[in-house]
Each structure stands twice: as C-alpha cells, then as structure tokens.
PDB file of N, CA and C in Angstrom:
ATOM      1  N   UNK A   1      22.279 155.633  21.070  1.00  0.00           N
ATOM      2  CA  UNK A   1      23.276 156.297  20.287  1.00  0.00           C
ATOM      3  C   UNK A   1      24.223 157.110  21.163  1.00  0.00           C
ATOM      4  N   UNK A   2      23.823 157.879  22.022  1.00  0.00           N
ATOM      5  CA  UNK A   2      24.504 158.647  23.166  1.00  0.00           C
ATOM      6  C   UNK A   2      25.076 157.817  24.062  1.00  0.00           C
ATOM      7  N   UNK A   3      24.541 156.427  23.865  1.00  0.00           N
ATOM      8  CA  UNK A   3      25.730 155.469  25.459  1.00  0.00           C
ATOM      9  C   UNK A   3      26.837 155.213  24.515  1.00  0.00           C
ATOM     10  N   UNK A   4      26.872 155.043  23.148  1.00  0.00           N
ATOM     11  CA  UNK A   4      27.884 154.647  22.372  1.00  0.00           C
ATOM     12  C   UNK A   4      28.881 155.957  22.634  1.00  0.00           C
ATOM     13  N   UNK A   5      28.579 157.226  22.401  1.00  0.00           N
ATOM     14  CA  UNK A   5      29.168 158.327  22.070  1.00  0.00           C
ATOM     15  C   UNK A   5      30.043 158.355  23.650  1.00  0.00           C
ATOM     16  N   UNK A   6      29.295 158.610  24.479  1.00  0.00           N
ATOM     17  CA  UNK A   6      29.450 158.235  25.960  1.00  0.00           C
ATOM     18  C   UNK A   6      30.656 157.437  26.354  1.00  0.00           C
ATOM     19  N   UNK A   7      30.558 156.137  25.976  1.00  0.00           N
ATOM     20  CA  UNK A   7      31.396 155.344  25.944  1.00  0.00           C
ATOM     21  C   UNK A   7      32.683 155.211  25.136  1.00  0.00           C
ATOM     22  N   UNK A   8      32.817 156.013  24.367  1.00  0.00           N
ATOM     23  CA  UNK A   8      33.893 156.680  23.339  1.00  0.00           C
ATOM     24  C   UNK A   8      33.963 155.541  22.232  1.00  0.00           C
ATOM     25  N   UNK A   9      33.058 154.595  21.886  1.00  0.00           N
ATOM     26  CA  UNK A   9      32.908 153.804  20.850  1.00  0.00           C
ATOM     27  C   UNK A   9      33.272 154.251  19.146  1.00  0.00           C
ATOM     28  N   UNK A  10      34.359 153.107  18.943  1.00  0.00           N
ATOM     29  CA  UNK A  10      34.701 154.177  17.612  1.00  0.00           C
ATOM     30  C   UNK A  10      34.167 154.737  16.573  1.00  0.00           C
ATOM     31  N   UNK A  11      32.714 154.270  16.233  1.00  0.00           N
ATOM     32  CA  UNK A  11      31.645 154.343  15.158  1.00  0.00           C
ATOM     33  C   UNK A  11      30.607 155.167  15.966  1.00  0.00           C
ATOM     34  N   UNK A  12      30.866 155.718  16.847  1.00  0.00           N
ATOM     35  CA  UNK A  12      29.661 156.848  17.349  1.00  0.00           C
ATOM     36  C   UNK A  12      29.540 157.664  16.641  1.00  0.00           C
ATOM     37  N   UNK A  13      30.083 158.457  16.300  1.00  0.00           N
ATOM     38  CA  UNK A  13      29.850 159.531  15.742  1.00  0.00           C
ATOM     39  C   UNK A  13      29.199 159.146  13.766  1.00  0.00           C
ATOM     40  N   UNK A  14      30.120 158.038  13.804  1.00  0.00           N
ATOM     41  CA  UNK A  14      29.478 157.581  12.364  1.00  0.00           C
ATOM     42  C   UNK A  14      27.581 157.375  12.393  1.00  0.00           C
ATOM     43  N   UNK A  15      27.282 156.602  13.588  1.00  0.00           N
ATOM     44  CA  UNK A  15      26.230 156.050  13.529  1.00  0.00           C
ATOM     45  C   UNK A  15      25.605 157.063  13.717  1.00  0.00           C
ATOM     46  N   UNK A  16      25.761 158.113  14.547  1.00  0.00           N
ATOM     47  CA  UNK A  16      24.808 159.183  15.214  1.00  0.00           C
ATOM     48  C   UNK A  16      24.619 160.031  13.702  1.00  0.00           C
ATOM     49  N   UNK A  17      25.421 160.163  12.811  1.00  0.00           N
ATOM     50  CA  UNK A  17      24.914 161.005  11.872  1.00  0.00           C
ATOM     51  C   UNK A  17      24.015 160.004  10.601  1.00  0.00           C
ATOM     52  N   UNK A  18      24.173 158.646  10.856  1.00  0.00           N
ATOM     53  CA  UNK A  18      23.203 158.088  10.125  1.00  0.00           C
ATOM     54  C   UNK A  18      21.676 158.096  11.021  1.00  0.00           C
ATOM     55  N   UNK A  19      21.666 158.309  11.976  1.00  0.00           N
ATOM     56  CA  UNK A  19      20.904 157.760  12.877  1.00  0.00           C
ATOM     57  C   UNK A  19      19.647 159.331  12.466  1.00  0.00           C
ATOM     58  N   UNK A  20      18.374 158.537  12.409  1.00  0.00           N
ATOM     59  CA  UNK A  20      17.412 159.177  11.742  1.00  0.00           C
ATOM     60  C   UNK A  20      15.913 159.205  12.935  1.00  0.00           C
ATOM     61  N   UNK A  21      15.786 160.008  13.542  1.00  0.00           N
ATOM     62  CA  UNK A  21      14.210 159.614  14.207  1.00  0.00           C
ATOM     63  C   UNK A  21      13.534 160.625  13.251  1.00  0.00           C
ATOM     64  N   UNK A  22      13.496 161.647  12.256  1.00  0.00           N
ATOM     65  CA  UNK A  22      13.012 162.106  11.303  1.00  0.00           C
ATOM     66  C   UNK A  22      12.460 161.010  10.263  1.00  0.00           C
ATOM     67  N   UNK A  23      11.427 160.626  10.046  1.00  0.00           N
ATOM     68  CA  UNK A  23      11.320 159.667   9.005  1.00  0.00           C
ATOM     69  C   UNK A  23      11.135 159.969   7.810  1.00  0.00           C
ATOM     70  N   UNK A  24      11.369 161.249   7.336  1.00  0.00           N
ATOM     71  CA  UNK A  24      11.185 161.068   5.774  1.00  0.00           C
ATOM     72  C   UNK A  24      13.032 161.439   5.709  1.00  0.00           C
ATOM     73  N   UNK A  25      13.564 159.849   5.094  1.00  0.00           N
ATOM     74  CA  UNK A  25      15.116 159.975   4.991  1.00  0.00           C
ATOM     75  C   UNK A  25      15.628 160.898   3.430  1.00  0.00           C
ATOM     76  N   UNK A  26      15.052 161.308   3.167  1.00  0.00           N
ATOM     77  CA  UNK A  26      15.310 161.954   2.110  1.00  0.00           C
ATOM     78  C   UNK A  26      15.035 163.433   2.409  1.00  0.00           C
ATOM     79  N   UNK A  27      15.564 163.742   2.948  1.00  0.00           N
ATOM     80  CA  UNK A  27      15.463 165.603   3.573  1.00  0.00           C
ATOM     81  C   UNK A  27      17.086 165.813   4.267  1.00  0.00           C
ATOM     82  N   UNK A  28      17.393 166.542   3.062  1.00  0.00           N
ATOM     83  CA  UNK A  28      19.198 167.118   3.793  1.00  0.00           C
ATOM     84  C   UNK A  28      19.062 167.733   5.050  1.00  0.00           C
ATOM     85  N   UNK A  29      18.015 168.364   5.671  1.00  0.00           N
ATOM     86  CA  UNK A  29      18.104 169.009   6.988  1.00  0.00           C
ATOM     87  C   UNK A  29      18.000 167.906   8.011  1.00  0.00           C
ATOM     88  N   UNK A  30      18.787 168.299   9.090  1.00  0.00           N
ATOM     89  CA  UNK A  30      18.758 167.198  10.236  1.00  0.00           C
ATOM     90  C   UNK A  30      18.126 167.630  11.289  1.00  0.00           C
ATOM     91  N   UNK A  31      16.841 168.417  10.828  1.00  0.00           N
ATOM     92  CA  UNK A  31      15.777 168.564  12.601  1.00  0.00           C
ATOM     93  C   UNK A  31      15.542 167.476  13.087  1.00  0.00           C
ATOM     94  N   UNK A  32      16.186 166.333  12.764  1.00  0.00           N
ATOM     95  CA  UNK A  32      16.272 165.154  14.317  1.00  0.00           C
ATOM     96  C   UNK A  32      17.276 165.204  14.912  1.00  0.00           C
ATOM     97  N   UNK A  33      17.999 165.707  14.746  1.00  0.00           N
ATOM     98  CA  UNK A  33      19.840 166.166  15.476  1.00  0.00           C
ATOM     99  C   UNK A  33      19.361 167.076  16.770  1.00  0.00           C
ATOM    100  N   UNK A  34      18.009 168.038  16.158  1.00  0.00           N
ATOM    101  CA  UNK A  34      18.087 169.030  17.327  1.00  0.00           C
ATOM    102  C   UNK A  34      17.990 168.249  18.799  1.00  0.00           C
ATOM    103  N   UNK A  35      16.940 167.233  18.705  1.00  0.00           N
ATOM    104  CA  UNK A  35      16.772 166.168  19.967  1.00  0.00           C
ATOM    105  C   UNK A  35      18.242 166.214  20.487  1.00  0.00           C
ATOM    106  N   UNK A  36      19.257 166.308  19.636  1.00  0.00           N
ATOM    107  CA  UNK A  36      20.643 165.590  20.762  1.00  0.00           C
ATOM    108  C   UNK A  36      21.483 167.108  21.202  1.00  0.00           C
ATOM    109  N   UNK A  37      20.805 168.116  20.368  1.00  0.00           N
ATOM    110  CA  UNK A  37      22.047 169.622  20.904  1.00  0.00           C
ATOM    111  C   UNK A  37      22.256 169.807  22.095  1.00  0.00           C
ATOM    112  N   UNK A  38      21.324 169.634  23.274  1.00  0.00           N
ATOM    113  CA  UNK A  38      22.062 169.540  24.604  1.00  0.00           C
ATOM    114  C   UNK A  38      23.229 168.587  25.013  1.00  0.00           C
ATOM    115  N   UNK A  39      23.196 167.220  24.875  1.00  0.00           N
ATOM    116  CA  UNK A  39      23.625 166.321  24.771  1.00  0.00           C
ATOM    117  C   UNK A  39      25.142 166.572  24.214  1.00  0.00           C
ATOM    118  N   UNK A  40      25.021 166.338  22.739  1.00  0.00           N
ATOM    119  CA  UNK A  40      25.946 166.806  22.190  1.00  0.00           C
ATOM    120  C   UNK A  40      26.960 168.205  22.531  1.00  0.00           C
ATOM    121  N   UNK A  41      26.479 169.167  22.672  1.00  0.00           N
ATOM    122  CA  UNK A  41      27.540 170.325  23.181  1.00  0.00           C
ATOM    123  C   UNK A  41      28.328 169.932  24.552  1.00  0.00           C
ATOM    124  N   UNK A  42      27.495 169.208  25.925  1.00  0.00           N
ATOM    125  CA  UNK A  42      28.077 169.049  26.794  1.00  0.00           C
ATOM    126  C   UNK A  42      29.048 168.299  26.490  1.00  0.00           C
ATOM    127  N   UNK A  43      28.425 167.382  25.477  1.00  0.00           N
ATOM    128  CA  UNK A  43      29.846 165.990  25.364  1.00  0.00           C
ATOM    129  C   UNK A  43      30.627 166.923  24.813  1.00  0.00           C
ATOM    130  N   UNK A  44      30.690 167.643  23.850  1.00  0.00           N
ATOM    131  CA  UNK A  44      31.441 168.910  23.319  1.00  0.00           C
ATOM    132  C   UNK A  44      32.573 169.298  24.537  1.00  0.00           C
ATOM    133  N   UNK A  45      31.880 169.700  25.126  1.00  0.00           N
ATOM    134  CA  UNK A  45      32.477 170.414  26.045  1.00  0.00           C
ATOM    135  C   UNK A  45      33.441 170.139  27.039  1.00  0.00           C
ATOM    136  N   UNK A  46      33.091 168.409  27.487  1.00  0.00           N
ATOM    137  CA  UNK A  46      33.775 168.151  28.388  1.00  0.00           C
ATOM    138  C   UNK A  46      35.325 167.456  27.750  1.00  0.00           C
ATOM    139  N   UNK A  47      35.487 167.737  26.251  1.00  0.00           N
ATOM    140  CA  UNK A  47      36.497 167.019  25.334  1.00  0.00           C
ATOM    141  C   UNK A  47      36.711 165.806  25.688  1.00  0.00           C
ATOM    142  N   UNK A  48      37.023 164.678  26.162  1.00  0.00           N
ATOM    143  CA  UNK A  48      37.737 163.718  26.491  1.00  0.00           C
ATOM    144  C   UNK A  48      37.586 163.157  25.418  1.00  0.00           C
ATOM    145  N   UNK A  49      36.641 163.012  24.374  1.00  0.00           N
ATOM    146  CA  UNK A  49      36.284 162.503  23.048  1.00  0.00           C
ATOM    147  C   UNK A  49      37.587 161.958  22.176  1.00  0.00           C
ATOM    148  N   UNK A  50      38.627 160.940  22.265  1.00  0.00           N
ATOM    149  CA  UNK A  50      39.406 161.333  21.310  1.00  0.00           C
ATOM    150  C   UNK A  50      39.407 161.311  19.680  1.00  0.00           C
ATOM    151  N   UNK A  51      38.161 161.407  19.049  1.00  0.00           N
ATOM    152  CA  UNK A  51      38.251 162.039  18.269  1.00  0.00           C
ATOM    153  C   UNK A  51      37.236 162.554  18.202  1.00  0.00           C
ATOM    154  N   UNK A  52      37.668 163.871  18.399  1.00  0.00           N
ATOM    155  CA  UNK A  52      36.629 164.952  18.467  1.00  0.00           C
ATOM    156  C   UNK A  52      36.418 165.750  17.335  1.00  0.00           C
ATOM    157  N   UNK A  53      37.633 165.958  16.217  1.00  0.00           N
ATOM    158  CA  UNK A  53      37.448 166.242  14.914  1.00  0.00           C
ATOM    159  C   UNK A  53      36.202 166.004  14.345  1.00  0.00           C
ATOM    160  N   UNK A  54      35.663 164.493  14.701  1.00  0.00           N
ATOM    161  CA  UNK A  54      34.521 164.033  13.927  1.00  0.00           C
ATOM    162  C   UNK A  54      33.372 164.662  14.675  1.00  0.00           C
ATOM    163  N   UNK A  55      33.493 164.632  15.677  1.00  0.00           N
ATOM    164  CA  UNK A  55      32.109 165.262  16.482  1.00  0.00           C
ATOM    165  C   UNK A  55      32.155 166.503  15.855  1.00  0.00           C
ATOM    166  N   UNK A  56      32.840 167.449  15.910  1.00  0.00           N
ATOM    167  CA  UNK A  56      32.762 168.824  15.519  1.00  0.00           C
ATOM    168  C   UNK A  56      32.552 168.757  14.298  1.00  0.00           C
ATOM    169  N   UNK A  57      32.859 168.206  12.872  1.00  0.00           N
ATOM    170  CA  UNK A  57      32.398 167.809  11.590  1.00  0.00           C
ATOM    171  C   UNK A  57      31.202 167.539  11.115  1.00  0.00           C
ATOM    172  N   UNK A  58      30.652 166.782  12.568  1.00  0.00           N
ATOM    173  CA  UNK A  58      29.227 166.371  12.738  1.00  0.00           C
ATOM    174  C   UNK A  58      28.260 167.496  12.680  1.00  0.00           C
ATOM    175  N   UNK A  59      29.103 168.344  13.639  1.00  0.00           N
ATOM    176  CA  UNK A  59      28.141 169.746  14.512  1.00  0.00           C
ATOM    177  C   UNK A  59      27.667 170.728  13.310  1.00  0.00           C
ATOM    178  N   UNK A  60      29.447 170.712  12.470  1.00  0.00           N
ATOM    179  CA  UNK A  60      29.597 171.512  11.072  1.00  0.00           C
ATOM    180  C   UNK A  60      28.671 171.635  10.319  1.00  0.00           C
ATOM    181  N   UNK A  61      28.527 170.323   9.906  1.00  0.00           N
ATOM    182  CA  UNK A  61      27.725 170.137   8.691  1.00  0.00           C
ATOM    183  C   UNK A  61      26.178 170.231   8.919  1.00  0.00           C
ATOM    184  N   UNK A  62      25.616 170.150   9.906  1.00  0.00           N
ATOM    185  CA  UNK A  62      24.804 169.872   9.985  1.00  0.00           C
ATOM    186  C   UNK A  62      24.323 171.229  10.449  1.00  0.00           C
ATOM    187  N   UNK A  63      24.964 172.088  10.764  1.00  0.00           N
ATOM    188  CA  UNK A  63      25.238 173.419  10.853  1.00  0.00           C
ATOM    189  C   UNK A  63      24.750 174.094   9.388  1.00  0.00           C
ATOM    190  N   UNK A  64      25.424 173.485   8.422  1.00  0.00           N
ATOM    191  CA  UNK A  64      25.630 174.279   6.991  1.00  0.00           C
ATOM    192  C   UNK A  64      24.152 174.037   6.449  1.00  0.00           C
ATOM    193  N   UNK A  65      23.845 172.971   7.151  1.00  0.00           N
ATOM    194  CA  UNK A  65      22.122 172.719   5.925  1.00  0.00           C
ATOM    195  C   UNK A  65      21.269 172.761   6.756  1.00  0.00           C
ATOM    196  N   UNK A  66      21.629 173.664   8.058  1.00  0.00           N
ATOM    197  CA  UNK A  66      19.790 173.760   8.536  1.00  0.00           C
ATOM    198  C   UNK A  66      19.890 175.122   9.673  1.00  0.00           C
ATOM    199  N   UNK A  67      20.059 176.816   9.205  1.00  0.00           N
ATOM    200  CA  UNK A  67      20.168 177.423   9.731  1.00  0.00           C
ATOM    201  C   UNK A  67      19.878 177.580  11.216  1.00  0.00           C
ATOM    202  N   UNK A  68      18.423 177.297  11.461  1.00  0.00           N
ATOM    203  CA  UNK A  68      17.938 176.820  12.623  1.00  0.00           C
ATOM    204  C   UNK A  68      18.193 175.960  13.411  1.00  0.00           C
ATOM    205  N   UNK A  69      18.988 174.994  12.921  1.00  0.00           N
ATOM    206  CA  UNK A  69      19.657 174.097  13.989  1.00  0.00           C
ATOM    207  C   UNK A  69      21.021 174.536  14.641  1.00  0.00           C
ATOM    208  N   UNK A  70      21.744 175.661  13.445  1.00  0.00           N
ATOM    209  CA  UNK A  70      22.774 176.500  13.999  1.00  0.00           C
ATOM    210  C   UNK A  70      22.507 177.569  15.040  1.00  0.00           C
ATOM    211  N   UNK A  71      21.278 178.214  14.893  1.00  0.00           N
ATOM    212  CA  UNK A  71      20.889 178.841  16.051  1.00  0.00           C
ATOM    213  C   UNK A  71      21.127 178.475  16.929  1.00  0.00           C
ATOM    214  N   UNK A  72      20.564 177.396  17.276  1.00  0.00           N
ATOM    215  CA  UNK A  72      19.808 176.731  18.649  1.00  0.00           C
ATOM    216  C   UNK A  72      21.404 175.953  19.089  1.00  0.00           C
ATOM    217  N   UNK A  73      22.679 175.764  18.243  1.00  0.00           N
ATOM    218  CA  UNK A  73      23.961 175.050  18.440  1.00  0.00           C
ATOM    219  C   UNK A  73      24.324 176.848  19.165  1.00  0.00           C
ATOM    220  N   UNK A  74      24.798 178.000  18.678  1.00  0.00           N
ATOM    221  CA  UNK A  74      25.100 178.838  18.968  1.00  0.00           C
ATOM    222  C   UNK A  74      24.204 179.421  20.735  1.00  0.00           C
ATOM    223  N   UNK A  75      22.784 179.182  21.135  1.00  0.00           N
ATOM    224  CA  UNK A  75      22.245 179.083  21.779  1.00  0.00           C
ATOM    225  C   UNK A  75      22.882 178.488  23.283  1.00  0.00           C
ATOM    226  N   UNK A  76      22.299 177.407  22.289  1.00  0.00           N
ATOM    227  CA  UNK A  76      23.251 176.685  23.535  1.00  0.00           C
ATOM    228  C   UNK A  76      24.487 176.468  24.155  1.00  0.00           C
ATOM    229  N   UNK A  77      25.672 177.192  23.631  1.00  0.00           N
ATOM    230  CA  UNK A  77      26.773 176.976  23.545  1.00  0.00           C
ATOM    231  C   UNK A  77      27.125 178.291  24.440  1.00  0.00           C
ATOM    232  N   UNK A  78      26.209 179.590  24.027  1.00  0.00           N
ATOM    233  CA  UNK A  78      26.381 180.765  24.693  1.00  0.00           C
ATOM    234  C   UNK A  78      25.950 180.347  25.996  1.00  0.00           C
ATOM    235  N   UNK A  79      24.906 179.842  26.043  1.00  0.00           N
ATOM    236  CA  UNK A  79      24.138 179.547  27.541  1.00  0.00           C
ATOM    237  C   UNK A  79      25.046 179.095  28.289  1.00  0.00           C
ATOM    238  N   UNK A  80      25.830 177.944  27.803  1.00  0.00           N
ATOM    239  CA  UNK A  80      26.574 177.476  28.877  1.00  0.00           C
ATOM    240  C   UNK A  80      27.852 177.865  29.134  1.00  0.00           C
ATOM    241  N   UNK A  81      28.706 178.971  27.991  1.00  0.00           N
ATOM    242  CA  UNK A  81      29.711 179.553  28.309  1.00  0.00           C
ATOM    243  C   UNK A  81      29.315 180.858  28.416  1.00  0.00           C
ATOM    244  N   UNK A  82      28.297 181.371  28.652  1.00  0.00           N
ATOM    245  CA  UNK A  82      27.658 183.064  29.340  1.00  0.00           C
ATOM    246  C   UNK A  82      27.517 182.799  30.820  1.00  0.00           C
ATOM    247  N   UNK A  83      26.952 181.036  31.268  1.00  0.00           N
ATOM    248  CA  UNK A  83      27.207 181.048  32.782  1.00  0.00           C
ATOM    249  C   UNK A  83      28.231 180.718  33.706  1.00  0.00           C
ATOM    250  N   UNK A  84      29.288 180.165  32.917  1.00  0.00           N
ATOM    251  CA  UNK A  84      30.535 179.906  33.409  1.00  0.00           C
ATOM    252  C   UNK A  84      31.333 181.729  33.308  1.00  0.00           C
ATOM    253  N   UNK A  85      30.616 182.291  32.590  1.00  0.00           N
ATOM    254  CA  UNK A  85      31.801 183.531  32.351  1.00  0.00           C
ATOM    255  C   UNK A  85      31.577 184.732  33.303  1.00  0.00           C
ATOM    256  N   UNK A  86      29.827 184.165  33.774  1.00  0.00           N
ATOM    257  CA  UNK A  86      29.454 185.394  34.946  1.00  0.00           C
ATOM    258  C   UNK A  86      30.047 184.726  36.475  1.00  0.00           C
ATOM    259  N   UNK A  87      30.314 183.687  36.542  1.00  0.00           N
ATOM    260  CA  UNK A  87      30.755 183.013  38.090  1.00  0.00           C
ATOM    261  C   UNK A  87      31.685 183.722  38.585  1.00  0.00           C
ATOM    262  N   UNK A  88      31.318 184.478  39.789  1.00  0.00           N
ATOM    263  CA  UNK A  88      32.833 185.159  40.397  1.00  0.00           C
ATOM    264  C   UNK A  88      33.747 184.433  40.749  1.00  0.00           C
TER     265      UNK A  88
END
C-alpha cells in the first residue's frame, strides 16, 4: 500500500483508507492506520504528493473517530517538527 503511495499512484490514498489489517471490518475506528503514522506523516511531510488534499482528508478523518490515533498523529508530528526546530 505504501509503494503505491510512494510511487504517487492515483488510487493510493483511496486504497490505503479501504485497506484493513484490523479484521473485524465493521468498527469506525481505524487502529490499523496506527501501523502507517510514521510512514504517513513523513510522506506528509516531504509534500511532493500531488494530491495531498486527499492524504490530509485521510489523516482528518480518521483523526475525528479515534481520539487516540490523533494523539499519536499530533505525537508524531511534534517529534519531528520539535527536532528540526531545536537544530542550530
């Protein structure tokens, strides 16, 4: 799913939010997303994505129905712009 995203394939982002290693598919929370939050923020980060609207839509929502996965998005996001912000 990540070589697609990687590769800027136009249905990445579609597939990655169908894409389930949680197996009971009937649960609005996406604690199988957490597997990709490293992943995902860097690709975040490095933009080249051109459409990145959808990635961030992705991040959104999935944000809105599982507090704890927003943590750990906010987490990680500080981590890696708290160590770029201490570099002299």
């Amino acid at each position: 799913m990540l070589i697609q995203l990687y590769s800027c394939k136009p249905k990445a982002i579609e597939e990655l939010a169908q894409c389930r290693i949680n197996p009971d598919l009937t649960s609005p929370v996406r604690k199988d997303l957490e597997f990709y939050i490293p992943q995902l923020i860097s690709f975040f980060l490095q933009g080249y994505y051109p459409k990145m609207e959808e990635l961030v839509d992705l991040i959104v929502q999935a944000c809105k129905t599982d507090f704890y996965f927003s943590h750990r998005i906010f987490f990680q996001l500080k981590s890696v712009t708290f160590d770029s912000l201490n570099d002299p």
